[in-house]
Structure formats: C-alpha cells, structure tokens
Protein backbone atom coordinates (compact mmCIF):
# COMPACT_ATOMS: atom_id res chain seq x y z
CA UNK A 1 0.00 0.00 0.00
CA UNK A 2 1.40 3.44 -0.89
CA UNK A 3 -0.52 5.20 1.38
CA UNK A 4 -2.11 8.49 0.88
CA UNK A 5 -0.66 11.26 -1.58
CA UNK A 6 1.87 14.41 -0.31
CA UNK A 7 0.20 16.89 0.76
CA UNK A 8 -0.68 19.57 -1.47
CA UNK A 9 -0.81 17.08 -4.63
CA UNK A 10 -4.26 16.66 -5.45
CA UNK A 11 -5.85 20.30 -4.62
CA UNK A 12 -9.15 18.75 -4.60
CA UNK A 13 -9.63 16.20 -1.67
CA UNK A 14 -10.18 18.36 1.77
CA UNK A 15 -7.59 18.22 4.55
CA UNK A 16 -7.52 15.80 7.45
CA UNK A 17 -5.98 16.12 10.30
CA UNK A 18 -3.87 13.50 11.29
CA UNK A 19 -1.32 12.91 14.92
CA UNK A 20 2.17 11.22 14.20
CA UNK A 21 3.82 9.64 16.94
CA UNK A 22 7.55 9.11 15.99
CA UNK A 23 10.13 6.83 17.83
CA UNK A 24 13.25 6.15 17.69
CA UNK A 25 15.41 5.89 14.47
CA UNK A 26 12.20 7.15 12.47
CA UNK A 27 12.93 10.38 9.90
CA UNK A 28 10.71 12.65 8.34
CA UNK A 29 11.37 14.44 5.12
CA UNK A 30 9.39 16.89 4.44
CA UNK A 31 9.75 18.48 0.41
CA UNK A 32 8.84 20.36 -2.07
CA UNK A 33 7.43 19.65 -5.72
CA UNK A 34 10.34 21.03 -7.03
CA UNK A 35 12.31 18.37 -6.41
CA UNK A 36 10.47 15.62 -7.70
CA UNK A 37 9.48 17.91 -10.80
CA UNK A 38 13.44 18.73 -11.76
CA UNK A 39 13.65 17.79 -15.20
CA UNK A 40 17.08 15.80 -17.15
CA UNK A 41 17.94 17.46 -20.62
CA UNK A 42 14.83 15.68 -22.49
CA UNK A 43 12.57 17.09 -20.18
CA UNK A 44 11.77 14.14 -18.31
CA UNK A 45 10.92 14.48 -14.69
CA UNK A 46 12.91 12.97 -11.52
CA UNK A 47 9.30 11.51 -9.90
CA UNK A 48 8.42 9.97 -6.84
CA UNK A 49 10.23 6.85 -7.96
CA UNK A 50 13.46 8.06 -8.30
CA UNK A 51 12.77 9.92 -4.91
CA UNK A 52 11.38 6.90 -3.33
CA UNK A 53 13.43 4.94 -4.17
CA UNK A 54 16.78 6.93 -3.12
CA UNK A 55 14.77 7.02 0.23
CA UNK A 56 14.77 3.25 0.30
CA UNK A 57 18.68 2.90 -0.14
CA UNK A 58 19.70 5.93 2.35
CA UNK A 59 16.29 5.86 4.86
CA UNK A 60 19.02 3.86 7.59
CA UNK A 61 21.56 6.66 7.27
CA UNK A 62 21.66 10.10 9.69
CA UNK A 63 19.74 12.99 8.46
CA UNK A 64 22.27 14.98 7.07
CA UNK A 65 23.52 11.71 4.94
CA UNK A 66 19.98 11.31 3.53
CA UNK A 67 19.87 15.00 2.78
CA UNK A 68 22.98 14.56 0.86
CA UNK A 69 22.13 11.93 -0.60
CA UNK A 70 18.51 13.12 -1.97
CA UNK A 71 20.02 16.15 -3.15
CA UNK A 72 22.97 14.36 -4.79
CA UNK A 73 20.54 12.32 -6.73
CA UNK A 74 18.43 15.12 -8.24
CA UNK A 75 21.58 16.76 -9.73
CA UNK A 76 22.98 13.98 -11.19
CA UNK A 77 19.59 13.26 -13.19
CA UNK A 78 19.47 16.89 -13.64
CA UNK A 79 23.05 17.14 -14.62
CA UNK A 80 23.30 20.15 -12.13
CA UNK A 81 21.14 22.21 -14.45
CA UNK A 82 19.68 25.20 -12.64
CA UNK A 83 16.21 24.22 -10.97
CA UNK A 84 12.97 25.96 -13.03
CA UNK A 85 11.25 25.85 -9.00
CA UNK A 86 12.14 26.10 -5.52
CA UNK A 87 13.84 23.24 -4.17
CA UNK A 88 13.04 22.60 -0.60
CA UNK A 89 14.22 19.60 1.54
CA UNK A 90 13.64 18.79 5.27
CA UNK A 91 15.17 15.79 7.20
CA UNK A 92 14.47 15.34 10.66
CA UNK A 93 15.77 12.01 12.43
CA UNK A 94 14.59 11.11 15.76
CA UNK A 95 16.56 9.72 17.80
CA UNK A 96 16.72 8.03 21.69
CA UNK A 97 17.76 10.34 24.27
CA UNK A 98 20.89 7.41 25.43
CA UNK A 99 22.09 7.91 21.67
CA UNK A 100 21.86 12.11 22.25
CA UNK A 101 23.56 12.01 25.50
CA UNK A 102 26.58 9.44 23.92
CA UNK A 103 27.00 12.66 21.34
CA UNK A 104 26.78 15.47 23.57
C-alpha cells in the first residue's frame, strides 16, 4: 500500500488532520514539488520513484547523509542544471535520548 498522496498534490480532496507519533530511528522528510518535478535534458521528470526509491537505499543513514544523498541524486539526473522551481528539503531524524547524551 502506498498510502495516501503528499500533501498539497491533489488540490481537490479536503484536509484531514492527522497525529504522528515518531520513535526512535524514524525520519521525516518533508519536500517540495520542485524536487520531484526537476527535469534531465529531455525534459523528463525525476518523480516519486526516483525519490522513493533513493529514500529506500539511504532511509538507515543520519539525516544529514539522507539530505545529501537526496540532493545528490536530483543533480545527477538533472546534470546540475539550474532548478525551473524552488527546491526545498527537510530531514528530521529522531533519535533516543541514550544515543543524544553518547554525542553530547
């Protein structure tokens, strides 16, 4: 199951509300469309696959890594051609407090 669609994507279907618990080792990335919308030199688009699927190979990594990683992606498809929207990325990783305390 893929689950609902971002937020924002279909303009149509009404907001919910919805409360997130997160634990331990989960991340969030929050992002904008123009990311997923960058284009390669034949105008083809880098999708949620591509995305998704970057995700799925870096998800286990710290949140600047995934950041990195996500952004490293999109200009290698893109072939570091300048972005035609804003490109906005968000990583949060949540961590246990023993692991916080062991970097402090």
């Amino acid at each position: 199951d893929r689950g609902p669609f971002p937020l924002g994507v279909r303009r149509r279907e009404p907001f919910r509300e919805h409360t997130a618990e997160f634990s331990a080792g989960d991340r969030l990335i929050l992002y904008s469309d123009g990311l997923i919308e960058a284009v390669d030199d034949d105008g083809e688009p880098f999708g949620f696959e591509r995305f998704e699927r970057t995700l799925r190979e870096h998800g286990h990594a710290t949140a600047e890594e995934i950041k990195k990683a996500l952004l490293t992606s999109v200009r290698k498809f893109t072939r570091n051609r300048p972005p035609e929207d804003d490109q906005t990325l968000v990583v949060v990783s949540f961590d246990d407090e023993a692991e916080r305390e062991a970097i402090a």
